[in-house]
N, C-alpha and C. Protein backbone atom coordinates (compact mmCIF):
# COMPACT_ATOMS: atom_id res chain seq x y z
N UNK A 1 46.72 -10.28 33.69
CA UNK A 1 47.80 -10.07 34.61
C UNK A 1 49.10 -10.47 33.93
N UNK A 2 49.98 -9.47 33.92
CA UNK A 2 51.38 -9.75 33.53
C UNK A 2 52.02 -10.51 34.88
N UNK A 3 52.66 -10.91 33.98
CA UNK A 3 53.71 -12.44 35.26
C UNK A 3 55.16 -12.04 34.52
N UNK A 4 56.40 -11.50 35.90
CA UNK A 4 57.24 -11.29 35.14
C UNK A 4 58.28 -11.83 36.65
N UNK A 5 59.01 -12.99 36.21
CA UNK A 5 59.54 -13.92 36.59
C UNK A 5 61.60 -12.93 36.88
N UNK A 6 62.11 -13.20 37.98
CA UNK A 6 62.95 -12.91 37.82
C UNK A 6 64.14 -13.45 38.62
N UNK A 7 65.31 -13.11 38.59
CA UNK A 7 66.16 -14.01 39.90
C UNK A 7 67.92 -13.11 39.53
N UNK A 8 68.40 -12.74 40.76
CA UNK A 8 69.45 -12.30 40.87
C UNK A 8 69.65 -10.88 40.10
N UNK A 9 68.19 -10.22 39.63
CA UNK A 9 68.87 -8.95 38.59
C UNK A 9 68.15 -8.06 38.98
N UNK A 10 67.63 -7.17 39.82
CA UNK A 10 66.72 -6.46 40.60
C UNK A 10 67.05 -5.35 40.08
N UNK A 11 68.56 -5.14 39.52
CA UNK A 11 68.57 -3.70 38.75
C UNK A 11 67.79 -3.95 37.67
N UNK A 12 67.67 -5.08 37.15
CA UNK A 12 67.17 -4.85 35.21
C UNK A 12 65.67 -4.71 35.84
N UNK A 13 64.67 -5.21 37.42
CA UNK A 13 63.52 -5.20 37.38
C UNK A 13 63.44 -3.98 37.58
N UNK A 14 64.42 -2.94 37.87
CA UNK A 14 64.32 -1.67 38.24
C UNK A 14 63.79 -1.11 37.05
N UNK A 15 64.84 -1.29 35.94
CA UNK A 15 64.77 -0.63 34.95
C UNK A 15 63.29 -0.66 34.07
N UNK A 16 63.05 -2.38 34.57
CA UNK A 16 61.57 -2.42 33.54
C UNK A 16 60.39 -1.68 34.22
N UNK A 17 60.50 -1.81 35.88
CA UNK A 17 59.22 -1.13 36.35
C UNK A 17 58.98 0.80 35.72
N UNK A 18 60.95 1.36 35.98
CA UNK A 18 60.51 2.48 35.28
C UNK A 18 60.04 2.88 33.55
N UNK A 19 60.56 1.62 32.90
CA UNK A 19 59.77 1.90 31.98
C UNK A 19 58.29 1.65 31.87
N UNK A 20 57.84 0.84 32.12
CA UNK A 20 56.75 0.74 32.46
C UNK A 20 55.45 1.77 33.05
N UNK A 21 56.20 2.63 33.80
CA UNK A 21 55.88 3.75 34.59
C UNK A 21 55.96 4.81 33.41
N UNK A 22 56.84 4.82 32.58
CA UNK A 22 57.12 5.50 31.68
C UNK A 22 56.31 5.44 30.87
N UNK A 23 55.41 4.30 30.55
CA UNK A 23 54.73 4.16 29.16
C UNK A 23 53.18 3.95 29.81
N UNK A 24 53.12 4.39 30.79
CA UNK A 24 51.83 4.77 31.74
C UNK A 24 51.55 3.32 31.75
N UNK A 25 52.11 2.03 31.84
CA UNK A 25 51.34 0.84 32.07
C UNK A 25 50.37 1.01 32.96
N UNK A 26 48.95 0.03 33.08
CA UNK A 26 47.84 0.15 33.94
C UNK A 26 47.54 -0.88 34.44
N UNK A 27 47.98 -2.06 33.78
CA UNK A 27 47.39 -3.19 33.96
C UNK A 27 48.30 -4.14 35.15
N UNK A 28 47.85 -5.02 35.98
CA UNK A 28 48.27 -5.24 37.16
C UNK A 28 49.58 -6.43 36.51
N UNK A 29 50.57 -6.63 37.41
CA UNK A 29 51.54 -7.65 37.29
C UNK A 29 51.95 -8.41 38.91
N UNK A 30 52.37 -9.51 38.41
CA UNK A 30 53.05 -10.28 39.63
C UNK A 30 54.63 -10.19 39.40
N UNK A 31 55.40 -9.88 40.42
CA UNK A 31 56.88 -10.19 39.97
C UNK A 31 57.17 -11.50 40.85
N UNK A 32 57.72 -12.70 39.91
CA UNK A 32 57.71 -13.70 41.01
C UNK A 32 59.09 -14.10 40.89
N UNK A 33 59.65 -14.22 42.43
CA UNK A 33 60.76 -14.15 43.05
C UNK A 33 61.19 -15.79 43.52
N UNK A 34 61.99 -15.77 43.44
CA UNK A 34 62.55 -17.30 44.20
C UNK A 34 63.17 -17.08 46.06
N UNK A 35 62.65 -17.92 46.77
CA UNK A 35 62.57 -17.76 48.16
C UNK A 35 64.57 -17.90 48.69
N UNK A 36 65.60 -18.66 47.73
CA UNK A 36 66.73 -18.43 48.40
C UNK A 36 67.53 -17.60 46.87
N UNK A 37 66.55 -16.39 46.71
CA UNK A 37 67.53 -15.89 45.73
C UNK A 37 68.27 -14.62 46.67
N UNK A 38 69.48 -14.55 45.95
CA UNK A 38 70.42 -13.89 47.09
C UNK A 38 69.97 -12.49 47.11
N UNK A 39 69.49 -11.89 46.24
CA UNK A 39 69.20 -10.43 46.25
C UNK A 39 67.41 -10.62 46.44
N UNK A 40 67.34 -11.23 46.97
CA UNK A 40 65.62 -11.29 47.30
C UNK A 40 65.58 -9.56 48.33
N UNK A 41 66.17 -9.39 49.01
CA UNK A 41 65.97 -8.23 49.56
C UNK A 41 66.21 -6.81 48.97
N UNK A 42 67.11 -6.84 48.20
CA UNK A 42 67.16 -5.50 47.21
C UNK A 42 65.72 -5.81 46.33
N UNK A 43 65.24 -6.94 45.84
CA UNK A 43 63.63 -7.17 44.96
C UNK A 43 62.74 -6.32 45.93
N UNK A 44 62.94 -6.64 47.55
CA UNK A 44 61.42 -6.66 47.99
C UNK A 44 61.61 -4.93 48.81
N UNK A 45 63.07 -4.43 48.19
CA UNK A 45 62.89 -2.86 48.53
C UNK A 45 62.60 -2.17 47.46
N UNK A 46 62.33 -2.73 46.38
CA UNK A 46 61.43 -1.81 44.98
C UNK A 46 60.42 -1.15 45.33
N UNK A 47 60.18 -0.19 44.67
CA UNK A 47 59.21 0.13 44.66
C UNK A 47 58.37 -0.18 43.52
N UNK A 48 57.23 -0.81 43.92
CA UNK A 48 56.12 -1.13 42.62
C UNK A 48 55.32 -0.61 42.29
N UNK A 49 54.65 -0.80 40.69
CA UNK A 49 53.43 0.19 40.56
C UNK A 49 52.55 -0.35 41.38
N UNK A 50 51.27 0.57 41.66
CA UNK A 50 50.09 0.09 42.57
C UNK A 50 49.09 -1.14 42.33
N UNK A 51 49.57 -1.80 41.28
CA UNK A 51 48.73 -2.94 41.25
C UNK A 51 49.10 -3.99 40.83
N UNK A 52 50.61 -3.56 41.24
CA UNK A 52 51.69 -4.78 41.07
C UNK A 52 52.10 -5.40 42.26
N UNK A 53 52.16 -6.96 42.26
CA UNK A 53 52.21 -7.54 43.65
C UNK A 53 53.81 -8.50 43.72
N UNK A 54 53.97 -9.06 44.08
CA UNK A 54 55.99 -10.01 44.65
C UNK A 54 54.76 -11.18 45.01
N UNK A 55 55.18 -12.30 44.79
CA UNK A 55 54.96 -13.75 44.52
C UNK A 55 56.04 -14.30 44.69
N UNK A 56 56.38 -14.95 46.33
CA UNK A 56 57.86 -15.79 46.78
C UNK A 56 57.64 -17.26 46.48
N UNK A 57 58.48 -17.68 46.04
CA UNK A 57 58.38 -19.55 46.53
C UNK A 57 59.35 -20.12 46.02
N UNK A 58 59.38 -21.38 46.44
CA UNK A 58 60.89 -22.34 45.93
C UNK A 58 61.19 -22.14 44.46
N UNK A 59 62.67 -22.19 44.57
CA UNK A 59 63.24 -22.30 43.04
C UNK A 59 62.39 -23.10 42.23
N UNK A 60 62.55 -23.04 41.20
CA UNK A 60 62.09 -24.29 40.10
C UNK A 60 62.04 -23.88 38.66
N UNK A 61 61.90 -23.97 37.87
CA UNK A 61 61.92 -23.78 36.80
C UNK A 61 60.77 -22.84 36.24
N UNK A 62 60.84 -22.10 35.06
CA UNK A 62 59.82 -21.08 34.70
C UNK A 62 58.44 -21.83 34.20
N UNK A 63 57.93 -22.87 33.73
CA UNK A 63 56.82 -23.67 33.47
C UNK A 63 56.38 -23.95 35.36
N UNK A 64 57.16 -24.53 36.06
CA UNK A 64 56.80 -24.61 37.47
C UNK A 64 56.26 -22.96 38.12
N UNK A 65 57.40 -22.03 37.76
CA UNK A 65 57.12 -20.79 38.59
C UNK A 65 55.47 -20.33 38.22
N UNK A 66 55.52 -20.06 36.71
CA UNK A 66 54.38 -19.61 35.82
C UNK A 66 52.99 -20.46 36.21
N UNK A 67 53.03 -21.90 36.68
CA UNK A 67 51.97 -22.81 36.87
C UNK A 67 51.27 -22.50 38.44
N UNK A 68 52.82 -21.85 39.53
CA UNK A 68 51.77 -21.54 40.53
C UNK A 68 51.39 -20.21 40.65
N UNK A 69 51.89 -19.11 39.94
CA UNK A 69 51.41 -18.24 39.66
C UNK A 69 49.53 -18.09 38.94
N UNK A 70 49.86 -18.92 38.18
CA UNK A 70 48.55 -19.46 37.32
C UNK A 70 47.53 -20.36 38.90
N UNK A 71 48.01 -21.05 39.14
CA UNK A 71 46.86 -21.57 40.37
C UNK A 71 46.42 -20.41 41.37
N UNK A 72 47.16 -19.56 42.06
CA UNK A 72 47.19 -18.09 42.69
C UNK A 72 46.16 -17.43 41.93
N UNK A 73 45.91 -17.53 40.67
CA UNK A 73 45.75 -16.46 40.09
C UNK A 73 44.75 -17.13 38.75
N UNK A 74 43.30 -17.92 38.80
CA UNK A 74 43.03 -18.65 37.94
C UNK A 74 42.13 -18.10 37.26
N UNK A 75 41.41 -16.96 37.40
CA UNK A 75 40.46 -16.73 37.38
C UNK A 75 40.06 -15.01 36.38
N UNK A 76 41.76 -15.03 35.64
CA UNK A 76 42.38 -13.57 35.29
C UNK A 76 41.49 -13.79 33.96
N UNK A 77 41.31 -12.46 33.23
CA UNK A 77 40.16 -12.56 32.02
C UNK A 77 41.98 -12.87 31.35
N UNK A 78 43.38 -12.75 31.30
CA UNK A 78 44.21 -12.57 30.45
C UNK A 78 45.34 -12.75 31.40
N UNK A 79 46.71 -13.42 30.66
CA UNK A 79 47.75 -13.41 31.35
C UNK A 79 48.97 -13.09 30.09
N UNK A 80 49.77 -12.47 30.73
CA UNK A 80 51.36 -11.81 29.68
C UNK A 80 52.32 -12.08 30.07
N UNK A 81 52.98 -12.19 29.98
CA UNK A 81 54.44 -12.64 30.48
C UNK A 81 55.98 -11.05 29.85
N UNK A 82 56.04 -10.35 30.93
CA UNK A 82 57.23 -9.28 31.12
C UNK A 82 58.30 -9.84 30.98
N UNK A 83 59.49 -9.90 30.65
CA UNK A 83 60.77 -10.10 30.81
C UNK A 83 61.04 -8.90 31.57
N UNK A 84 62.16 -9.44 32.68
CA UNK A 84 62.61 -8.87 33.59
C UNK A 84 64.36 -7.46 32.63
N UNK A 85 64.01 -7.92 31.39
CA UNK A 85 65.72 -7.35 30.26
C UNK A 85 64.85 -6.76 29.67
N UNK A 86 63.45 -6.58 29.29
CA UNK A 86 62.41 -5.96 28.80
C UNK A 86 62.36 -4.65 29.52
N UNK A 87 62.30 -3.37 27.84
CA UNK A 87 61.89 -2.46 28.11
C UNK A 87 61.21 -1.67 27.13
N UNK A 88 59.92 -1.69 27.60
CA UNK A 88 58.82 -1.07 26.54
C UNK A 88 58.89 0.36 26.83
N UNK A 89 58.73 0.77 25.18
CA UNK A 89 58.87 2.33 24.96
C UNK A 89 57.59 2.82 24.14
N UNK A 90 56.22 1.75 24.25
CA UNK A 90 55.29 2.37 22.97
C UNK A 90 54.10 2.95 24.56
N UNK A 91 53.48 4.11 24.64
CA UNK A 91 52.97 4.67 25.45
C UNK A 91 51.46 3.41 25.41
N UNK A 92 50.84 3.11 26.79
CA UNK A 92 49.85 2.32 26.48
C UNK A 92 50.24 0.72 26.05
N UNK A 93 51.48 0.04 25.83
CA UNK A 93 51.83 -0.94 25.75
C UNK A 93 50.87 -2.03 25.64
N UNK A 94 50.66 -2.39 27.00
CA UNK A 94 49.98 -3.34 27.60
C UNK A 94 48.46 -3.18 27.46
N UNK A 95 48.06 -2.37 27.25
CA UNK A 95 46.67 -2.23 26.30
C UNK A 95 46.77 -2.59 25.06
N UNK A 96 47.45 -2.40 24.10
CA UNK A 96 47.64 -2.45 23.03
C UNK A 96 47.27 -3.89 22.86
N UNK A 97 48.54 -4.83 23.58
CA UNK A 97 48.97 -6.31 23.37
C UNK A 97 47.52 -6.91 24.27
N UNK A 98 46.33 -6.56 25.04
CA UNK A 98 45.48 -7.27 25.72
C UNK A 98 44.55 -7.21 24.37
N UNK A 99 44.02 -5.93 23.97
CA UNK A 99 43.27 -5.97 22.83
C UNK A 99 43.76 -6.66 21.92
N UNK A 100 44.86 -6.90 21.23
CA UNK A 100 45.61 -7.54 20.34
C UNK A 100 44.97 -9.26 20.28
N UNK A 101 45.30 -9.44 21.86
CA UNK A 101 45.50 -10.95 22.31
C UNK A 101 43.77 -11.43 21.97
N UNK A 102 42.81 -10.34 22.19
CA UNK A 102 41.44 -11.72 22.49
C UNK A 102 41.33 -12.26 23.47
N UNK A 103 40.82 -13.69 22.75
CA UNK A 103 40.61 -14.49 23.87
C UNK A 103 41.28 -15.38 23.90
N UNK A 104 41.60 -15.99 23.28
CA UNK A 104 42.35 -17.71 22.36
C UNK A 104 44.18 -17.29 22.24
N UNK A 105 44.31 -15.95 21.86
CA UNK A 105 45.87 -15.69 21.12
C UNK A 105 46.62 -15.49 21.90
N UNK A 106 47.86 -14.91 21.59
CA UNK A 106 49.09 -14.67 22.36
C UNK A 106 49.77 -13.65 21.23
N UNK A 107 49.64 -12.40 22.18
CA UNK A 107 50.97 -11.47 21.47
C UNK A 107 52.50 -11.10 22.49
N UNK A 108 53.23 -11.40 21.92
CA UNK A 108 54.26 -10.82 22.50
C UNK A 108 55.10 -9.81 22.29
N UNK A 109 55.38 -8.72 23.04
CA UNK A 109 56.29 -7.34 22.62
C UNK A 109 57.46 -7.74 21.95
N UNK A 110 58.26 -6.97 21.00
CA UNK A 110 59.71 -7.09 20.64
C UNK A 110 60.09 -6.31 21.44
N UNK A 111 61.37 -6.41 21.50
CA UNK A 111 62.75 -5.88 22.40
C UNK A 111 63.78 -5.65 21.97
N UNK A 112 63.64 -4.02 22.19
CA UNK A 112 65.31 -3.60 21.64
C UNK A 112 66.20 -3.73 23.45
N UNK A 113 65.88 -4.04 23.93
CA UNK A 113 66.63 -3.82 25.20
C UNK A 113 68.27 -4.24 25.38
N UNK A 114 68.33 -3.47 25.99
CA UNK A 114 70.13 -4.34 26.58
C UNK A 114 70.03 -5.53 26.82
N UNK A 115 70.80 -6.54 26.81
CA UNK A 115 70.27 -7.66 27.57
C UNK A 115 71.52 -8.11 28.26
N UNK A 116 72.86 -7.23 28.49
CA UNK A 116 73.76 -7.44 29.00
C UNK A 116 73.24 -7.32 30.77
N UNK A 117 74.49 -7.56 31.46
CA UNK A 117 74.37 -8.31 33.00
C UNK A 117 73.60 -6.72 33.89
C-alpha cells in the first residue's frame, strides 16, 4: 500500500492521482489528510482511483501520520510512500518499485516534477 501524505495542496494531489491513472497504477493507496486542514473539502471532492482510500486525523507530524496509517493498516505484504509534488511517467510504476523492493528493501521513484506551489 502506497501512503501518500498531504496538506493544503489538493491541486498537486490532483495532478499525481492523474498521473497515476496515466501510468495505469494498480496498486491500492491511502491519501492521508489532516482533520483541520483548510482545503480538507476540495481533498475529499477528488476523485480517486478504485482502490484508493482518504485517512483523516489530527495534525502531527509525518513519522506520527505514517505510524497510524501503519497501525490501520498492519498487515500489508508492502508499504511506499507517494509524494503528493510526485509525478510518475514510467507505465506500470508501482509494479516495477514492489518487485524491486522484496521483502527487507526500499526503492524510491526519482522526480522530475514541478515542485513549485
Amino acid at each position: 500500500m502506497f501512503l501518500i501524505p498531504s496538506r493544503e495542496r489538493p491541486h498537486r494531489l490532483a495532478k499525481l492521482i492523474k498521473a497515476c491513472l496515466d501510468t495505469k497504477m494498480s496498486t491500492p493507496a491511502a491519501v492521508l489528510l489532516d482533520e483541520d486542514d483548510p482545503c480538507l473539502s476540495s481533498y475529499l471532492n477528488l476523485s480517486l482511483p478504485p482502490d484508493w482510500t482518504v485517512e483523516i486525523g489530527p495534525r502531527g507530524g509525518l513519522s506520527e501520520i505514517y505510524n497510524r496509517s501503519f497501525s490501520r493498516h498492519p498487515d500489508e505484504k508492502w508499504y511506499g510512500i507517494l509524494c503528493d509534488d510526485a509525478a510518475p511517467e514510467t507505465d506500470y510504476f508501482d509494479l516495477m518499485l514492489i518487485k524491486e523492493v522484496g521483502v527487507r528493501n526500499m526503492a524510491v521513484p526519482a522526480s522530475n516534477a514541478d515542485t513549485g506551489p
